[in-house]
C-alpha atoms as a PDB file:
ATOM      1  CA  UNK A   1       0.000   0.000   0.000  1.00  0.00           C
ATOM      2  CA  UNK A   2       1.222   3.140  -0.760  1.00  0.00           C
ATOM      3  CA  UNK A   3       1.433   5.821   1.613  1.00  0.00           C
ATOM      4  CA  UNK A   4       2.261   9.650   1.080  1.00  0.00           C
ATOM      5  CA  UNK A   5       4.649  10.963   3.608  1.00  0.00           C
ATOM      6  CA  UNK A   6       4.136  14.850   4.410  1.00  0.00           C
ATOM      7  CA  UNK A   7       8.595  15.793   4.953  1.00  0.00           C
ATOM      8  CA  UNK A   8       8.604  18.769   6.777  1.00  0.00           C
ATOM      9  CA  UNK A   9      11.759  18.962   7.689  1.00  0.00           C
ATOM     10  CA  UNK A  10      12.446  22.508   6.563  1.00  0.00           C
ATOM     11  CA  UNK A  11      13.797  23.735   9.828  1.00  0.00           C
ATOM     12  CA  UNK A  12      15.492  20.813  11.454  1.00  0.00           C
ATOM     13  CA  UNK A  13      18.504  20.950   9.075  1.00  0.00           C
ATOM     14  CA  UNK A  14      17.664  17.168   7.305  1.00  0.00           C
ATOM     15  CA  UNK A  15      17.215  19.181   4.176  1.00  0.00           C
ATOM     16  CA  UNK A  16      18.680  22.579   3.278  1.00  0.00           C
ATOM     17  CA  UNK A  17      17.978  26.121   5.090  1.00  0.00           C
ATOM     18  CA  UNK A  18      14.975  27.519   2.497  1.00  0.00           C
ATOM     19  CA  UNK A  19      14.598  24.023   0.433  1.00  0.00           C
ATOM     20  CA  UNK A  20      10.875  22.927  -0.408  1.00  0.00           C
ATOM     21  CA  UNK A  21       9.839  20.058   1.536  1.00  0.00           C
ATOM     22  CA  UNK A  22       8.114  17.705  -0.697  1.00  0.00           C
ATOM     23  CA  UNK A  23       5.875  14.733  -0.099  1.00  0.00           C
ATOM     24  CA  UNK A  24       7.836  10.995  -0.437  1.00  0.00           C
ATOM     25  CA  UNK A  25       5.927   8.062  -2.060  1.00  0.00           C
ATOM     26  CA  UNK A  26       7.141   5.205  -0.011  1.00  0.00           C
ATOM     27  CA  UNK A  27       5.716   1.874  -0.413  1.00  0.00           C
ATOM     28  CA  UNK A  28       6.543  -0.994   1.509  1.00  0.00           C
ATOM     29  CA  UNK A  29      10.028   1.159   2.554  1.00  0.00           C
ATOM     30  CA  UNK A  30      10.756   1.338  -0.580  1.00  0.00           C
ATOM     31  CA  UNK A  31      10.668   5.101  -2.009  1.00  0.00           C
ATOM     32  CA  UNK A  32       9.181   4.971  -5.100  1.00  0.00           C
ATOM     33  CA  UNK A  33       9.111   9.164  -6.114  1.00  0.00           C
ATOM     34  CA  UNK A  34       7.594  12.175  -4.838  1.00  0.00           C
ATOM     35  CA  UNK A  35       5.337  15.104  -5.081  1.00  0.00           C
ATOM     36  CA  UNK A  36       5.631  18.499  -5.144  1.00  0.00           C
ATOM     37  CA  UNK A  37       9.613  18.751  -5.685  1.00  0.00           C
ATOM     38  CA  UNK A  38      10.718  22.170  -6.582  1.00  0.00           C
ATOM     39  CA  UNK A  39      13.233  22.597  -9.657  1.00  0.00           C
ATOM     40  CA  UNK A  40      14.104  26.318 -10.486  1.00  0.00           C
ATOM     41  CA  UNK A  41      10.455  27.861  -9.153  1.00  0.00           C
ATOM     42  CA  UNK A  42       8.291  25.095 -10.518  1.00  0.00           C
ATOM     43  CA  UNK A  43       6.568  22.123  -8.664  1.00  0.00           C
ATOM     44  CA  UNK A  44       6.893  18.455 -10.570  1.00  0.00           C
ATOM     45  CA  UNK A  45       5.873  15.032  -9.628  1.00  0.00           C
ATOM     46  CA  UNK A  46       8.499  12.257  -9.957  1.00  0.00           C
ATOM     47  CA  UNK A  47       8.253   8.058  -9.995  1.00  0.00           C
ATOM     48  CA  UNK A  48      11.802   6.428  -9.857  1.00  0.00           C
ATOM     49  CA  UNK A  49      11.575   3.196 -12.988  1.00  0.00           C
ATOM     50  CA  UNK A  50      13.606   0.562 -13.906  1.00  0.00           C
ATOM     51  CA  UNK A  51      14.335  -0.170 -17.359  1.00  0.00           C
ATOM     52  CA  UNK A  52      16.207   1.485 -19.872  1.00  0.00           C
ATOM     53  CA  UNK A  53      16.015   4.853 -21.989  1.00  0.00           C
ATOM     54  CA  UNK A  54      14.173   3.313 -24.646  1.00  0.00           C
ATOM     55  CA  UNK A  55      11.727   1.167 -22.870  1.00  0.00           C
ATOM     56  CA  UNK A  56      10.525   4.214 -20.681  1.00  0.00           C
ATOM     57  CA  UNK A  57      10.730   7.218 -22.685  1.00  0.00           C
ATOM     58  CA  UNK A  58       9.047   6.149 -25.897  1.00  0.00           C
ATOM     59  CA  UNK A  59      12.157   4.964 -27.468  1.00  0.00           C
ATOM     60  CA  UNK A  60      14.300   7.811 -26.307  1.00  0.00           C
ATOM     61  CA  UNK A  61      12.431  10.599 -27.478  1.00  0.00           C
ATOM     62  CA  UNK A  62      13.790  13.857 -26.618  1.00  0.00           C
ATOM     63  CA  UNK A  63      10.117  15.398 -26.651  1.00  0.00           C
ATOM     64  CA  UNK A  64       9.078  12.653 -24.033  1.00  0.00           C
ATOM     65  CA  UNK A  65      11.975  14.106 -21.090  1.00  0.00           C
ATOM     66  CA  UNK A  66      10.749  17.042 -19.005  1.00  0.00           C
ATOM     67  CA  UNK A  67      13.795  18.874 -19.077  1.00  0.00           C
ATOM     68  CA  UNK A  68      15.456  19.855 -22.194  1.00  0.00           C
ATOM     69  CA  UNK A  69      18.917  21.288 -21.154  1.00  0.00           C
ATOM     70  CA  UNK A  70      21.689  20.389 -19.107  1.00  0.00           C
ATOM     71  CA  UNK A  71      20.966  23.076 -16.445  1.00  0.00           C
ATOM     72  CA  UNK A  72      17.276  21.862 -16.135  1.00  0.00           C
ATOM     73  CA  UNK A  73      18.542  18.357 -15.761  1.00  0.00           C
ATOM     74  CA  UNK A  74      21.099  19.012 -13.291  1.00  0.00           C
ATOM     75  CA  UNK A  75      18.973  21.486 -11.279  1.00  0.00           C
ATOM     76  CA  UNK A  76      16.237  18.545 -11.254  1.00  0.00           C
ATOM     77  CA  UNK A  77      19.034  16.311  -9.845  1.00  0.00           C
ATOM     78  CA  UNK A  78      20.114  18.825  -7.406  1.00  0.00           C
ATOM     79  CA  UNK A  79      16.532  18.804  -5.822  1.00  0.00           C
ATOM     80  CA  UNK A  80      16.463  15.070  -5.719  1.00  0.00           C
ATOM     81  CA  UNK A  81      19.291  15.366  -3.542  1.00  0.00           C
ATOM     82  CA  UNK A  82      18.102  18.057  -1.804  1.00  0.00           C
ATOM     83  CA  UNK A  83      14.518  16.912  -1.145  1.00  0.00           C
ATOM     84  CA  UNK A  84      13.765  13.310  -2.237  1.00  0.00           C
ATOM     85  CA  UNK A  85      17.004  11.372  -1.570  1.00  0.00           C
ATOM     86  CA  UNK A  86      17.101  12.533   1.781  1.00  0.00           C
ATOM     87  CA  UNK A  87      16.904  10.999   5.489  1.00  0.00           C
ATOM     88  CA  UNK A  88      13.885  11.501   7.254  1.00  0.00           C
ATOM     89  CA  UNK A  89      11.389   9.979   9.605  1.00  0.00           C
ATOM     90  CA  UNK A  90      10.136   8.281   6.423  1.00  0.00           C
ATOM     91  CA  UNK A  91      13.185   6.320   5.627  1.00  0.00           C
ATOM     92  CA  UNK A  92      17.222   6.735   5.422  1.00  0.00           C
ATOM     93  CA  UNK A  93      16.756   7.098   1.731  1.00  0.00           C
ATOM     94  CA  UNK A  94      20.691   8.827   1.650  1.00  0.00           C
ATOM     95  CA  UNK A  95      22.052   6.314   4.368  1.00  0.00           C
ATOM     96  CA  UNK A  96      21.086   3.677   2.936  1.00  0.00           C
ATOM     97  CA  UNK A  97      20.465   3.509  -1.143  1.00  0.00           C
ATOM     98  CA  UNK A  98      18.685   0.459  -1.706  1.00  0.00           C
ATOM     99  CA  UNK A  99      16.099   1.624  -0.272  1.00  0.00           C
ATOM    100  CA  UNK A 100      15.346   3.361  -3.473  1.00  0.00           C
ATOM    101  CA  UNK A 101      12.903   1.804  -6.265  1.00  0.00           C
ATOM    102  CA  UNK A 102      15.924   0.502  -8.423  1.00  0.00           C
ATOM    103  CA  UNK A 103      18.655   0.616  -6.665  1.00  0.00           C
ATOM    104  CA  UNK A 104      19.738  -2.317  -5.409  1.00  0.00           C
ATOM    105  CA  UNK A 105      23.454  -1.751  -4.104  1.00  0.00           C
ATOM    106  CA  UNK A 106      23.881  -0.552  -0.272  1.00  0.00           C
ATOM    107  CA  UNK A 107      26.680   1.542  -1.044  1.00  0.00           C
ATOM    108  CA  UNK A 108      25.215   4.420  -3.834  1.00  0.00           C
ATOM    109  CA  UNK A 109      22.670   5.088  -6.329  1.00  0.00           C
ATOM    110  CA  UNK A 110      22.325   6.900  -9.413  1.00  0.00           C
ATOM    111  CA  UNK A 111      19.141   8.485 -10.797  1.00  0.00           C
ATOM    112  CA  UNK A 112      19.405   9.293 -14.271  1.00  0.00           C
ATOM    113  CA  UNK A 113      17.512  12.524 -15.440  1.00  0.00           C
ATOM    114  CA  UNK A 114      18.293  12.303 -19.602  1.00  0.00           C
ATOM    115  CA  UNK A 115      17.186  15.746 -21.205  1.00  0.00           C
ATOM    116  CA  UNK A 116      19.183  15.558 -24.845  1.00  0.00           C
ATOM    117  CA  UNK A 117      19.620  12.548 -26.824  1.00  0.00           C
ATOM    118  CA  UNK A 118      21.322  11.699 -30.499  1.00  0.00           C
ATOM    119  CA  UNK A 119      21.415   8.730 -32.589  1.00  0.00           C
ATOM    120  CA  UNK A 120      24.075   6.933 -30.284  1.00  0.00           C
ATOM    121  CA  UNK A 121      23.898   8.725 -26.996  1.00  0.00           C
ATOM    122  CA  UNK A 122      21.706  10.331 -24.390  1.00  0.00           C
ATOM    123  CA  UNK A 123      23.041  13.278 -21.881  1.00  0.00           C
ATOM    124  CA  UNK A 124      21.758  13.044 -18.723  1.00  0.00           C
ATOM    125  CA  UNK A 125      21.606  14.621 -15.178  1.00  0.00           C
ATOM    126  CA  UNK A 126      22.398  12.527 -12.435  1.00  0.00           C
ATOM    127  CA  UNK A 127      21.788  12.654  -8.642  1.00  0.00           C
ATOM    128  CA  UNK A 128      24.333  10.149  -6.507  1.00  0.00           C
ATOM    129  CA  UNK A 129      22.919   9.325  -3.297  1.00  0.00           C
ATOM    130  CA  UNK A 130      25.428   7.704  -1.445  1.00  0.00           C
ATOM    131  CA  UNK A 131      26.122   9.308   2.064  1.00  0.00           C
ATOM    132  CA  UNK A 132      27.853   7.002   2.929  1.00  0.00           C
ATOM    133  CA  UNK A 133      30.272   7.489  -0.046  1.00  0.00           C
ATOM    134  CA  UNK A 134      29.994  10.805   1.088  1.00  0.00           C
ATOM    135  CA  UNK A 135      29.697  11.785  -3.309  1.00  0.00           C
ATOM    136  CA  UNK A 136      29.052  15.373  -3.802  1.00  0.00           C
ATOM    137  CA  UNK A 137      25.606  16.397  -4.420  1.00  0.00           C
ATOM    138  CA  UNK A 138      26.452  18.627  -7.796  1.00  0.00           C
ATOM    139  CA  UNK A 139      28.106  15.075  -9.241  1.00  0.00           C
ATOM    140  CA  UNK A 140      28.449  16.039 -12.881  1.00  0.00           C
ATOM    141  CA  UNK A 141      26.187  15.152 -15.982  1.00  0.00           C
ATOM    142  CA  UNK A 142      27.486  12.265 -17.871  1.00  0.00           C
ATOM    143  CA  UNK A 143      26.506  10.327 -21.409  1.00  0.00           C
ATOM    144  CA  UNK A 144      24.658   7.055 -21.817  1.00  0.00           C
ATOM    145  CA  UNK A 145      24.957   5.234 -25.142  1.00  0.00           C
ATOM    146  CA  UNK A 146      21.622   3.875 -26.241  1.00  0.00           C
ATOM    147  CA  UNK A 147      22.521   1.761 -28.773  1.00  0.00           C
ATOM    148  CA  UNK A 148      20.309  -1.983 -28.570  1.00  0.00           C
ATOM    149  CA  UNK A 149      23.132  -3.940 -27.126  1.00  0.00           C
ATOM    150  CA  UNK A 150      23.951  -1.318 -24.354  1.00  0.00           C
ATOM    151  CA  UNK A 151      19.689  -0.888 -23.917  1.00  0.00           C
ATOM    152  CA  UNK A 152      19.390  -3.900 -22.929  1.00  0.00           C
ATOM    153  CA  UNK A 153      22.810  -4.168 -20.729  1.00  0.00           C
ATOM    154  CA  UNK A 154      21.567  -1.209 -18.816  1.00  0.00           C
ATOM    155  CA  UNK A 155      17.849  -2.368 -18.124  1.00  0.00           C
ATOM    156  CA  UNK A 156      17.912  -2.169 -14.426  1.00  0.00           C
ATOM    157  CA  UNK A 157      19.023   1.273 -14.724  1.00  0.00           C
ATOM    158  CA  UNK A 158      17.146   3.653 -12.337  1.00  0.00           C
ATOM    159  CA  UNK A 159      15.486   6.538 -14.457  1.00  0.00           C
ATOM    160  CA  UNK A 160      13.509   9.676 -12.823  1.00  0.00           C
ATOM    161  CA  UNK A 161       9.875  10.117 -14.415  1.00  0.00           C
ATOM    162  CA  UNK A 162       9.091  13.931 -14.043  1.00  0.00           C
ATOM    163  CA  UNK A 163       5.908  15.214 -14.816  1.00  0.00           C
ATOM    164  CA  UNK A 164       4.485  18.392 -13.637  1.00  0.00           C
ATOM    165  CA  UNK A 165       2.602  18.590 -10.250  1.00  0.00           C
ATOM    166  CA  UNK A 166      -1.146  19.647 -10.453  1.00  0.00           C
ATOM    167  CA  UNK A 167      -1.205  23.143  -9.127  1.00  0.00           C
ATOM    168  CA  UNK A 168      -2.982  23.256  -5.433  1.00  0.00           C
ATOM    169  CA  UNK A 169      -6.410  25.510  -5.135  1.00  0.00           C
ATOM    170  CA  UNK A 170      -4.849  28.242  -2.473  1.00  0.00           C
ATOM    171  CA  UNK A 171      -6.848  27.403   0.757  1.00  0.00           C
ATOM    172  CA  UNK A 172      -8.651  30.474   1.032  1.00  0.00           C
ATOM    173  CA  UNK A 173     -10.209  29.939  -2.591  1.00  0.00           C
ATOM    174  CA  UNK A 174     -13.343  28.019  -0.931  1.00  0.00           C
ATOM    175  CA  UNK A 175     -14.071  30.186   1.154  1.00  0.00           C
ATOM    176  CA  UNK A 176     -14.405  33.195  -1.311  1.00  0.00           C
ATOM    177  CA  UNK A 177     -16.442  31.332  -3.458  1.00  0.00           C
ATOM    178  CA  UNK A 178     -18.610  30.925  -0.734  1.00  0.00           C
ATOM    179  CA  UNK A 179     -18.797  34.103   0.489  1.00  0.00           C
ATOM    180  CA  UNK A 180     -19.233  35.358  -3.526  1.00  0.00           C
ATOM    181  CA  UNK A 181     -22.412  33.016  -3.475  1.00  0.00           C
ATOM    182  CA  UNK A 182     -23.597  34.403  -0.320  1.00  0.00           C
ATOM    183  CA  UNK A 183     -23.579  38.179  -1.974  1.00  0.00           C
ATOM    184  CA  UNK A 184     -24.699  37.081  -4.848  1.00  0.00           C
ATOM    185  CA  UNK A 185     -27.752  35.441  -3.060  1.00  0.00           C
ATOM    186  CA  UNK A 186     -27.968  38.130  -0.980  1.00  0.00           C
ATOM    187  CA  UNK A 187     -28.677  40.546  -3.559  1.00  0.00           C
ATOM    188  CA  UNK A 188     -31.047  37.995  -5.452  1.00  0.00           C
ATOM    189  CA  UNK A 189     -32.862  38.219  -1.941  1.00  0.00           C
ATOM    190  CA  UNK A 190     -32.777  42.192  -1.953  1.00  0.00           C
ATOM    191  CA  UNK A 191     -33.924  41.740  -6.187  1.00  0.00           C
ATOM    192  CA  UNK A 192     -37.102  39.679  -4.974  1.00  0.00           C
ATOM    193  CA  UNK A 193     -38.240  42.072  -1.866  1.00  0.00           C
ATOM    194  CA  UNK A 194     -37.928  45.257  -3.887  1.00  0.00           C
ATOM    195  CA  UNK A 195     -40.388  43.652  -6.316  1.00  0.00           C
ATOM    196  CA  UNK A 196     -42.603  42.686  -4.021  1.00  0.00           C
END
């Protein structure tokens, strides 16, 4: 079953002074993406996958990745690190990598963000977690060859899925749409005594 876990961990130093706190997807300990992870201003939704560039991004298709430049790419691995990949009351997602859909080894994990790809090759962005290789968090882009032979090598591969994140009615919406009804029947009220 899959449970949402609200990280609010803004102030207790587990993720960066000013960072967004987004909300894990963790199922069965396992995380398995988040919600509402802010890259440069804008929220997106993310599912970690197994497989390979072709299997999950309709065969490599540039105009299937949600980022489209290295800086986009990079910036969306930054905030994995910085708010997904993290250790929390949810799980030691950092400490302890495997406990990442896809990632199987204890000692790191990489989550490949690809925004450009060619005939033979597909840049990426990719976010390290390994605290306990203690890898820096801007760990540079890198290339991976999509060619069949290396497609299929590379299937278990652990690929982030971005999509953008539904943007939230602001809380105090309802209530002005309520009050807005309540004038509006209010005057319909005043309408219907003047007439009479």
């Amino acid at each position: 079953m899959i449970r949402n876990v609200a990280i609010a961990l803004i102030a207790s130093g587990f993720i960066g002074g000013g960072a967004h706190a987004a909300t894990l997807k963790v199922e069965d300990g396992q995380l398995i993406g988040a919600s509402g992870v802010e890259v440069d201003g804008t929220l997106y939704d993310v599912t970690f996958q197994d497989g390979s560039c072709n299997s999950l991004f309709d065969e490599c298709n540039p105009a299937s990745f949600a980022f489209n430049d290295q800086l986009g790419a990079l910036a969306a691995a930054s905030a994995l690190l910085d708010q997904v990949l993290i250790d929390s009351f949810a799980g030691p997602f950092d400490l302890v990598p495997s406990r990442t859909r896809g990632c199987s080894t204890t000692t790191f994990c990489e989550v490949y963000t690809p925004y450009s790809a060619t005939a033979s090759n597909v840049e990426l962005g990719i976010a390290v977690n390994a605290e306990a290789l203690a890898f820096p968090s801007d760990f540079p882009y890198s290339f991976f060859n999509t060619s069949p032979a290396f497609d299929t090598f590379n299937t278990e591969a652990t690929y982030a899925n971005w999509t953008l994140a539904p943007i939230p009615l602001p809380a105090g919406l309802p209530l002005l749409l309520t009050g807005l009804a309540g004038f509006a029947g209010l005057r319909l009220r005043q309408k219907r005594k003047a007439q009479v």
